[in-house]
C-alpha atoms as a PDB file:
ATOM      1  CA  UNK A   1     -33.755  83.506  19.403  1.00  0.00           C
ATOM      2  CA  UNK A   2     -32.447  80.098  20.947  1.00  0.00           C
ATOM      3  CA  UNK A   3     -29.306  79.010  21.069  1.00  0.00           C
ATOM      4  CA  UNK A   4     -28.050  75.744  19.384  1.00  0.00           C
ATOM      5  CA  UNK A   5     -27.809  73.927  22.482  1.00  0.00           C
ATOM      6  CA  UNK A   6     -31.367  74.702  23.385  1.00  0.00           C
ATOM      7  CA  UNK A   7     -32.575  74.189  19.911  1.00  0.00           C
ATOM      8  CA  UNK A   8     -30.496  70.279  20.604  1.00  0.00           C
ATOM      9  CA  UNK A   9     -32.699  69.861  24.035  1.00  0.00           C
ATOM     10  CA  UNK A  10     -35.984  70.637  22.439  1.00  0.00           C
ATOM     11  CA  UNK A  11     -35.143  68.118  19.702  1.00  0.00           C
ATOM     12  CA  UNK A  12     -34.313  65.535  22.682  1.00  0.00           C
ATOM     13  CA  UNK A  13     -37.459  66.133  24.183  1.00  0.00           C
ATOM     14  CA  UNK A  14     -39.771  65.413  21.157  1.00  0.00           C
ATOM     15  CA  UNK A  15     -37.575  62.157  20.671  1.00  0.00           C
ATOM     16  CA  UNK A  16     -38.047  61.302  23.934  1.00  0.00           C
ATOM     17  CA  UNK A  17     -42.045  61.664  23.620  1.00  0.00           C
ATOM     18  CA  UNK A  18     -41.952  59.472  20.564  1.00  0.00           C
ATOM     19  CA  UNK A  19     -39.938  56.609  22.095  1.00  0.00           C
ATOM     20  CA  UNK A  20     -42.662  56.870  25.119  1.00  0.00           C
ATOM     21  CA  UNK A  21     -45.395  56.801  23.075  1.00  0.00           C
ATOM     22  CA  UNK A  22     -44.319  53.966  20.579  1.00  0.00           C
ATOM     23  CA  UNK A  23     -43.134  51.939  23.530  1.00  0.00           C
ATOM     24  CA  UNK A  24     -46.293  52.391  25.178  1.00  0.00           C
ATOM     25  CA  UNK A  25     -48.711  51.381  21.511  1.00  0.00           C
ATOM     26  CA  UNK A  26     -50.921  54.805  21.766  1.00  0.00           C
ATOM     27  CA  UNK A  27     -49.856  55.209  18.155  1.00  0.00           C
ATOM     28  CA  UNK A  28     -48.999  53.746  14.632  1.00  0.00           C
ATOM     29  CA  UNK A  29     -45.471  53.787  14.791  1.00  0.00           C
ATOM     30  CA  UNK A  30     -45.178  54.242  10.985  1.00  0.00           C
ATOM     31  CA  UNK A  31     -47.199  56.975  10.453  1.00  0.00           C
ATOM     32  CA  UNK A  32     -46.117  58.563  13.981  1.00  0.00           C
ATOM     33  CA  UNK A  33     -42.309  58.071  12.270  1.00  0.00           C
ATOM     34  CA  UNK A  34     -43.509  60.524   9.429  1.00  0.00           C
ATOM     35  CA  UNK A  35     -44.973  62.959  11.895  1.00  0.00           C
ATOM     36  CA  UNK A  36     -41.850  63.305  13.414  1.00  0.00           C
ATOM     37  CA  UNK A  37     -39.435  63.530  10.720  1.00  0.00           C
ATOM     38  CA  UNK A  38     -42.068  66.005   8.755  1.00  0.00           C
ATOM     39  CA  UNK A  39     -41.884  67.891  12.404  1.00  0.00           C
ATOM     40  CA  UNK A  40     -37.640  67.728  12.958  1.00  0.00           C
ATOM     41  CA  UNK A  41     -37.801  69.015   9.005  1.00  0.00           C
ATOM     42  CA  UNK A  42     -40.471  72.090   9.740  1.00  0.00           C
ATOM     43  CA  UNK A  43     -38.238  73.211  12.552  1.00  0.00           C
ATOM     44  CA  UNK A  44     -35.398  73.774  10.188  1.00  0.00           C
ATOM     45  CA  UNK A  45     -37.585  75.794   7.993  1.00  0.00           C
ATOM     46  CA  UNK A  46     -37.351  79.178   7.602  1.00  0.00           C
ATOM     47  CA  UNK A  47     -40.740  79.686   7.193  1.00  0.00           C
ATOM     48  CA  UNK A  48     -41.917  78.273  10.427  1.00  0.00           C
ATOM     49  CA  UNK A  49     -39.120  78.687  12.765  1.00  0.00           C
ATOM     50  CA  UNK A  50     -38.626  77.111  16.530  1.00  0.00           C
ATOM     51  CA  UNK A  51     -39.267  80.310  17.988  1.00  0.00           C
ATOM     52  CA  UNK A  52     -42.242  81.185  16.033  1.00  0.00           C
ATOM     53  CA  UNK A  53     -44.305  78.379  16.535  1.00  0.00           C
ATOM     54  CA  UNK A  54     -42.856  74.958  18.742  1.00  0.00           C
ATOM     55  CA  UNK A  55     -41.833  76.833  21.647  1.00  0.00           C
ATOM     56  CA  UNK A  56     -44.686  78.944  22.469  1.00  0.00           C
ATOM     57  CA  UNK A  57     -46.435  75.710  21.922  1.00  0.00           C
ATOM     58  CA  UNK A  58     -44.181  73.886  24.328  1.00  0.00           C
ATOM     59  CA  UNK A  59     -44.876  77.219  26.740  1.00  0.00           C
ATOM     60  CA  UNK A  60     -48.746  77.007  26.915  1.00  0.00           C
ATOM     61  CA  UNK A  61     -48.314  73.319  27.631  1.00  0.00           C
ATOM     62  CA  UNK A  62     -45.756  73.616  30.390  1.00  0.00           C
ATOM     63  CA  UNK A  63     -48.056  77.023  31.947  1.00  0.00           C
ATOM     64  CA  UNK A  64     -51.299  75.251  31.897  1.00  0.00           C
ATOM     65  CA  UNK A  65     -49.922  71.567  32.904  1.00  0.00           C
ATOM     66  CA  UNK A  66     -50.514  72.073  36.491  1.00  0.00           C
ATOM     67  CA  UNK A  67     -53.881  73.759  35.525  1.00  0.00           C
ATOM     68  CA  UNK A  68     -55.168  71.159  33.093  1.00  0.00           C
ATOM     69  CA  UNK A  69     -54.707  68.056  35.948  1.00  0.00           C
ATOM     70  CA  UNK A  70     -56.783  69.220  38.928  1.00  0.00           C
ATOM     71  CA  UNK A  71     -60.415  68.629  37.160  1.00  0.00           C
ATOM     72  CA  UNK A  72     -59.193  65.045  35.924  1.00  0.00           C
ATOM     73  CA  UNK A  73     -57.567  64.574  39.021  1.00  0.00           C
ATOM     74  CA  UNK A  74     -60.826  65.547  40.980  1.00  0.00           C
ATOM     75  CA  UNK A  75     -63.301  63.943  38.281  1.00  0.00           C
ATOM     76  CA  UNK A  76     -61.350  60.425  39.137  1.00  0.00           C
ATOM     77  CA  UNK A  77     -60.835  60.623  43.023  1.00  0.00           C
ATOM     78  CA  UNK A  78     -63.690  62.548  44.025  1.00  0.00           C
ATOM     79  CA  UNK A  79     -66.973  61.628  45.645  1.00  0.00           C
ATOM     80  CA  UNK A  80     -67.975  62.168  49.432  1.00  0.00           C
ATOM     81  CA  UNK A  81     -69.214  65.167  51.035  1.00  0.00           C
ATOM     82  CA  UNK A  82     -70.307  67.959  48.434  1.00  0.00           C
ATOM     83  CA  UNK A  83     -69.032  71.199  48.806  1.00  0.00           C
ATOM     84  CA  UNK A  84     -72.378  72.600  49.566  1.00  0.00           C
ATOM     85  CA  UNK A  85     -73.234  70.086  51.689  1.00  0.00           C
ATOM     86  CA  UNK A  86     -76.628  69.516  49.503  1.00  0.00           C
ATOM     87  CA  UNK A  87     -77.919  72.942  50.601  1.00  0.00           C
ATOM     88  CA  UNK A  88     -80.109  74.686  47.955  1.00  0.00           C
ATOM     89  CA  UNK A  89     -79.327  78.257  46.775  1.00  0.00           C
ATOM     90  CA  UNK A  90     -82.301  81.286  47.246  1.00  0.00           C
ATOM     91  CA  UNK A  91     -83.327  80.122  43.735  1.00  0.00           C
ATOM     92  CA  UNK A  92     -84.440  76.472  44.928  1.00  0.00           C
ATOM     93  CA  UNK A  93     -81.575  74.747  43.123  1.00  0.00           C
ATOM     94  CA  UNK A  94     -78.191  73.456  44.545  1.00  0.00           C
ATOM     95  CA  UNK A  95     -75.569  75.605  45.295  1.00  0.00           C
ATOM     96  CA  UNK A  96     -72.840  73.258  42.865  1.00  0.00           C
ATOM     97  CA  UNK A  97     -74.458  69.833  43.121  1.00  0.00           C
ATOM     98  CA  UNK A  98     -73.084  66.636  43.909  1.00  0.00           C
ATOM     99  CA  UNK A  99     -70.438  66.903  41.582  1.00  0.00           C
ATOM    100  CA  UNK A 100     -68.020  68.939  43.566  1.00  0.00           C
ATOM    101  CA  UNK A 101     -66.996  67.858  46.857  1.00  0.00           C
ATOM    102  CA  UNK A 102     -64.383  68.390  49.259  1.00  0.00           C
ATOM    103  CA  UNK A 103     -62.042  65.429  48.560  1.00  0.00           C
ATOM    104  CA  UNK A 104     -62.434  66.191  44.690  1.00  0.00           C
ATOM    105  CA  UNK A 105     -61.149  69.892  45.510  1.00  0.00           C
ATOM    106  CA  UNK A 106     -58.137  68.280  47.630  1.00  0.00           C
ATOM    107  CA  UNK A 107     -57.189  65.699  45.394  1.00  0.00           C
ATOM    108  CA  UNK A 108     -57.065  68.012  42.064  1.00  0.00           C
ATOM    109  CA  UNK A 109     -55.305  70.379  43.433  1.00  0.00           C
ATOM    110  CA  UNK A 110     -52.501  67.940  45.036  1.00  0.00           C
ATOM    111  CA  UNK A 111     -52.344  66.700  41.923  1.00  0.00           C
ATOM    112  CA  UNK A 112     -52.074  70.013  40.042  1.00  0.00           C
ATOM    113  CA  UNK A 113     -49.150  70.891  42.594  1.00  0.00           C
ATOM    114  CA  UNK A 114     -47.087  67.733  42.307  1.00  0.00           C
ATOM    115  CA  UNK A 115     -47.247  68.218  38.932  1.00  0.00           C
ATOM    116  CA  UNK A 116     -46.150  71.743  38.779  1.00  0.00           C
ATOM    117  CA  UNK A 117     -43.664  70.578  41.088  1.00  0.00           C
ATOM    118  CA  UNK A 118     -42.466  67.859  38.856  1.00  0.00           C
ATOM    119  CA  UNK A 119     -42.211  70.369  36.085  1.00  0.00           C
ATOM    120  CA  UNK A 120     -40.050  72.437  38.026  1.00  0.00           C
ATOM    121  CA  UNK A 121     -37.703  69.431  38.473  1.00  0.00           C
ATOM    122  CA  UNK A 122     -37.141  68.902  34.915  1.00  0.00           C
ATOM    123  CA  UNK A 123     -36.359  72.327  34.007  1.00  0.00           C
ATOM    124  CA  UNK A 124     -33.795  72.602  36.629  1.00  0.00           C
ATOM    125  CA  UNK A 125     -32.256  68.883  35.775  1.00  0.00           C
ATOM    126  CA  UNK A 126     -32.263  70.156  31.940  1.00  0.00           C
ATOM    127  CA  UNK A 127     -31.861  73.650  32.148  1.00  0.00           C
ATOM    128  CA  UNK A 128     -35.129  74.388  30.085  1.00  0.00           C
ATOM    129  CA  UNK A 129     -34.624  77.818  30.675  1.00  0.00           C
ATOM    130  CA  UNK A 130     -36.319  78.818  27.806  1.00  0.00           C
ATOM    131  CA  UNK A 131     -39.425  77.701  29.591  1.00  0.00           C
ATOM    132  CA  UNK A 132     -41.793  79.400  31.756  1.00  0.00           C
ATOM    133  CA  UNK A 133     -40.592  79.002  34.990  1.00  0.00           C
ATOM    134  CA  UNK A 134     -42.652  77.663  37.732  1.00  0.00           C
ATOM    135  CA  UNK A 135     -42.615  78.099  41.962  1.00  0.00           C
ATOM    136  CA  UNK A 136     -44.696  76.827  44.183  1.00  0.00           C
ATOM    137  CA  UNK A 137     -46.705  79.799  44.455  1.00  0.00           C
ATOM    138  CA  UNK A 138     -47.937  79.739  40.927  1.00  0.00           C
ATOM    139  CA  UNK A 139     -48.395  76.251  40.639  1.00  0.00           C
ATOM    140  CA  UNK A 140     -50.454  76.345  42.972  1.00  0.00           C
ATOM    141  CA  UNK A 141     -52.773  79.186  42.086  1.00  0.00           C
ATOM    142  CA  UNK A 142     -52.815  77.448  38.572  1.00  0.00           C
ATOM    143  CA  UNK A 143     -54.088  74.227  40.033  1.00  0.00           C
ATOM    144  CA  UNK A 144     -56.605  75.986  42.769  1.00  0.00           C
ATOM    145  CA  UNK A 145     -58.015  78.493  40.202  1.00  0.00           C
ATOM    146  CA  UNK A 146     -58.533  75.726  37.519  1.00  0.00           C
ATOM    147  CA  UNK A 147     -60.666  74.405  40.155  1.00  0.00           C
ATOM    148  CA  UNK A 148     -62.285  77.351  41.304  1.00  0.00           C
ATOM    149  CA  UNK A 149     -63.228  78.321  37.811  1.00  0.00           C
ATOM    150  CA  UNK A 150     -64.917  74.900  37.762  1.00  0.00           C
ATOM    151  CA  UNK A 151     -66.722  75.915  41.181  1.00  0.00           C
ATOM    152  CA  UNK A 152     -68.059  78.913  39.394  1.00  0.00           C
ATOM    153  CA  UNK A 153     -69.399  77.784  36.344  1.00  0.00           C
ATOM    154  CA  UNK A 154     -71.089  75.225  38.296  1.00  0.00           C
ATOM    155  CA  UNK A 155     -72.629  77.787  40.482  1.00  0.00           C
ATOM    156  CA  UNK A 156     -73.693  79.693  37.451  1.00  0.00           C
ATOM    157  CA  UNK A 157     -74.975  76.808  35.411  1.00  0.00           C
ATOM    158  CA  UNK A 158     -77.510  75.806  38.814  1.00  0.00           C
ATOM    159  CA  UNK A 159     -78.560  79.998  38.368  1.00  0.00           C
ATOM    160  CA  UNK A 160     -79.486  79.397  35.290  1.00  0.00           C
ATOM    161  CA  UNK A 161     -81.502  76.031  35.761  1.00  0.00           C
ATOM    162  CA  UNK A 162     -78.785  73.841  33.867  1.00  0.00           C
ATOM    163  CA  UNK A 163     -78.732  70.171  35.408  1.00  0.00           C
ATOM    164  CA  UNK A 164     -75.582  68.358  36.405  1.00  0.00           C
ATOM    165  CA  UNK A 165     -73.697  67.270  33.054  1.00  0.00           C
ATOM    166  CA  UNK A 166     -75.768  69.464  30.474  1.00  0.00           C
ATOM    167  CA  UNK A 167     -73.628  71.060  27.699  1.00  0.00           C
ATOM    168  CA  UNK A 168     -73.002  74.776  28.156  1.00  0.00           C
ATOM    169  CA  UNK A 169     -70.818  75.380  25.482  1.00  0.00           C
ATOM    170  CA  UNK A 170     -67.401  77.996  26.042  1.00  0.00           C
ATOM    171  CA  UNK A 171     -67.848  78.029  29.558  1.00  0.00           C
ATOM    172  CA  UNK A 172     -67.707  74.057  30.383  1.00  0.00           C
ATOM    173  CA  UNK A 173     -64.316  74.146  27.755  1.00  0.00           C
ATOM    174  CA  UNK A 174     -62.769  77.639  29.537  1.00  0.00           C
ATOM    175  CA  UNK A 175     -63.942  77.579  32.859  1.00  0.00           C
ATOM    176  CA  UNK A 176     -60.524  76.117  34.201  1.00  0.00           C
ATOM    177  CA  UNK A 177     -58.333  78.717  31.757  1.00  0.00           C
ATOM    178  CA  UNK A 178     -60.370  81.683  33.196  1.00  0.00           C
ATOM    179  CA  UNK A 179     -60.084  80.414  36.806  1.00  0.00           C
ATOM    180  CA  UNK A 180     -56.767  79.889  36.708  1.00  0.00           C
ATOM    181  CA  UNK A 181     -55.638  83.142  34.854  1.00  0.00           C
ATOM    182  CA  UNK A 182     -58.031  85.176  37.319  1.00  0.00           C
ATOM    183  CA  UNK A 183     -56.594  83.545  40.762  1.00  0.00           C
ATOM    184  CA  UNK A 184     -53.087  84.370  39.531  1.00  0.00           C
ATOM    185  CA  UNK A 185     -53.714  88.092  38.199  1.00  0.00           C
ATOM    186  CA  UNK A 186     -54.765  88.423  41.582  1.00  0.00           C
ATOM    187  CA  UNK A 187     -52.283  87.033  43.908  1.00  0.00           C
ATOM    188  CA  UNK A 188     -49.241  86.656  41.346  1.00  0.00           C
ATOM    189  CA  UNK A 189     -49.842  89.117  38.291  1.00  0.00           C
ATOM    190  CA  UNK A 190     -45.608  89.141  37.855  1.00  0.00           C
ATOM    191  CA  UNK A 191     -45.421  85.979  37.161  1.00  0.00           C
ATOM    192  CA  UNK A 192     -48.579  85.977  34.930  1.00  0.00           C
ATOM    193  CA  UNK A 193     -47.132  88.991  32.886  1.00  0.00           C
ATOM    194  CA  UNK A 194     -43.882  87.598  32.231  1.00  0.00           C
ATOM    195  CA  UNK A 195     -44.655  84.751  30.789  1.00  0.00           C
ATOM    196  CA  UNK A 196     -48.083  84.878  29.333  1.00  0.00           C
ATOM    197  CA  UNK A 197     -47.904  86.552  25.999  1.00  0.00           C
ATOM    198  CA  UNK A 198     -51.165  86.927  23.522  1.00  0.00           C
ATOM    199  CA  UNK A 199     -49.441  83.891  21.192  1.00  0.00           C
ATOM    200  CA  UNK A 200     -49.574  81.772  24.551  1.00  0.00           C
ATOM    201  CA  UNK A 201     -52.662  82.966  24.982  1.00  0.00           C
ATOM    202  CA  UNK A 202     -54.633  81.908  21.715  1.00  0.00           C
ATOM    203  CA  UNK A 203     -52.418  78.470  21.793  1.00  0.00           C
ATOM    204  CA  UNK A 204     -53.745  78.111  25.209  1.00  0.00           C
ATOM    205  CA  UNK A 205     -57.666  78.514  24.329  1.00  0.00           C
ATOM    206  CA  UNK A 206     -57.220  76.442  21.155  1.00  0.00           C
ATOM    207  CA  UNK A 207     -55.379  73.790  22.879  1.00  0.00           C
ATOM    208  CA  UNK A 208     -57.308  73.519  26.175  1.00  0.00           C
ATOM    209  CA  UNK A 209     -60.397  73.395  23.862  1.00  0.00           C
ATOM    210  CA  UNK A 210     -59.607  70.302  21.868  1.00  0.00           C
ATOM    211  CA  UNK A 211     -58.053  68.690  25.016  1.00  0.00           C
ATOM    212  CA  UNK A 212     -61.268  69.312  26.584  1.00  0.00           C
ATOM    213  CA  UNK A 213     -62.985  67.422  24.260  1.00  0.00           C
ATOM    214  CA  UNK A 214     -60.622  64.848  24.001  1.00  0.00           C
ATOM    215  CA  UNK A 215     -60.198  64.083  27.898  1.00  0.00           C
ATOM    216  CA  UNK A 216     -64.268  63.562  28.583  1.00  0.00           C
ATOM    217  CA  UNK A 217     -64.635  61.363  25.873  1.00  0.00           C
ATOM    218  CA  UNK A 218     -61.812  59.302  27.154  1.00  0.00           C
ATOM    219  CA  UNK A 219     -63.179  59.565  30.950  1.00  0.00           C
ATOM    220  CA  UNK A 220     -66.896  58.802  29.547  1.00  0.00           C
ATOM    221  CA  UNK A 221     -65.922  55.847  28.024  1.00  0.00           C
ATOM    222  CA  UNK A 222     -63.664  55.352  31.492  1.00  0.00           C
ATOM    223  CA  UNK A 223     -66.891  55.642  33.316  1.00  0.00           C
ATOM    224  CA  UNK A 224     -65.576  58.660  35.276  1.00  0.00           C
ATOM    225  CA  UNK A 225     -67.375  61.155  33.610  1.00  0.00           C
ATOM    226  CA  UNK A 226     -71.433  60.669  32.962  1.00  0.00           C
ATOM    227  CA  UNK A 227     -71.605  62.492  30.046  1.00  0.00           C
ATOM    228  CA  UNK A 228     -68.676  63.034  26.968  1.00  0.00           C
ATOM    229  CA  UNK A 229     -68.570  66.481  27.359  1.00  0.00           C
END
């Protein structure tokens, strides 16, 4: 269970957020007012406690953070030299396509590290020790997997005769999730054990689907992405 001064921070935090985001006019500060006095209310219930619910939520977000940034990251600053260099596979079709390419792999995963980095800052400035807590090493696994699960599902959609941008559903939402979780079982499985739990988990394929969604039809309408999916 937390203690009353970490129950205090966590409250600081989600005022914090809504001061940001009224400040900043992403939402209807009236109704975003009820959200958060309905939320301050629900984490006082017993049914629905802190620790139940709010900070495993809090945990997914602050594991897959540096994880969730790298395809953005490389989606925005990419372009260049492909990875494959425009070389076709045995089967006649690209290797990953023109969508991946060297300065997109660089720049998502310095973003996905400074990030994770900046992360680590704030939990050491505000003693969020009831947060996962990051290193360098697992940062940046999180960030190069995310990226190399991206690789991968490319190289499997071009097997199986999908063009650039067609929908493959599961894989083009979990692709960064499995990457990530698969480079870190591998080089860092401590880490990955002691803080992933199966309530992490299942917030972390829930949430990483709707952000998914959420993200491309922002960068579509952007003009960074070429399709909203």
């Amino acid at each position: 269970m937390l203690q009353e001064g970490q129950r205090v921070r966590v409250f600081l935090i989600i005022i914090y957020i809504h001061r940001v985001l009224t400040y900043s006019g992403y939402l209807v500060v009236s109704y975003f007012n009820v959200f958060i006095c309905s939320l301050l209310e629900v984490l006082e219930c017993t049914i629905i406690s802190i620790d139940f619910f709010i900070i495993p939520l809090l945990a997914a977000v602050w594991i897959m953070l540096p994880a969730y940034i790298p395809n953005p990251a490389a989606a925005l600053f990419g372009g260049g030299t492909p990875i494959d260099f425009g070389r076709n596979y045995s089967d006649g079709h690209r290797i990953f396509g023109d969508g991946k390419t060297f300065r997109g792999l660089f720049f998502g995963v310095f973003a996905g590290v400074a990030t994770g980095l900046f992360l680590t800052w704030l939990s050491g400035t505000f003693a969020l020790t009831f947060l996962p807590q990051h290193t360098l090493t697992s940062v940046s696994l999180l960030a190069l997997g995310a990226l190399l699960g991206d690789l991968g599902k490319s190289f499997l959609k071009r097997r199986l005769g999908k063009m650039r941008g067609e929908k493959w559903q599961v894989a083009d939402q979990l692709d960064l999730v499995a990457g990530a979780f698969i480079l870190m079982l591998l080089l860092d499985p401590g880490w990955l054990f002691a803080y992933l739990t199966i309530p992490i988990l299942i917030i972390i394929i829930i949430l990483t689907i709707v952000l998914h969604r959420v993200v491309n039809i922002i960068g579509y309408f952007m003009g960074v992405k070429e399709v909203p999916w």
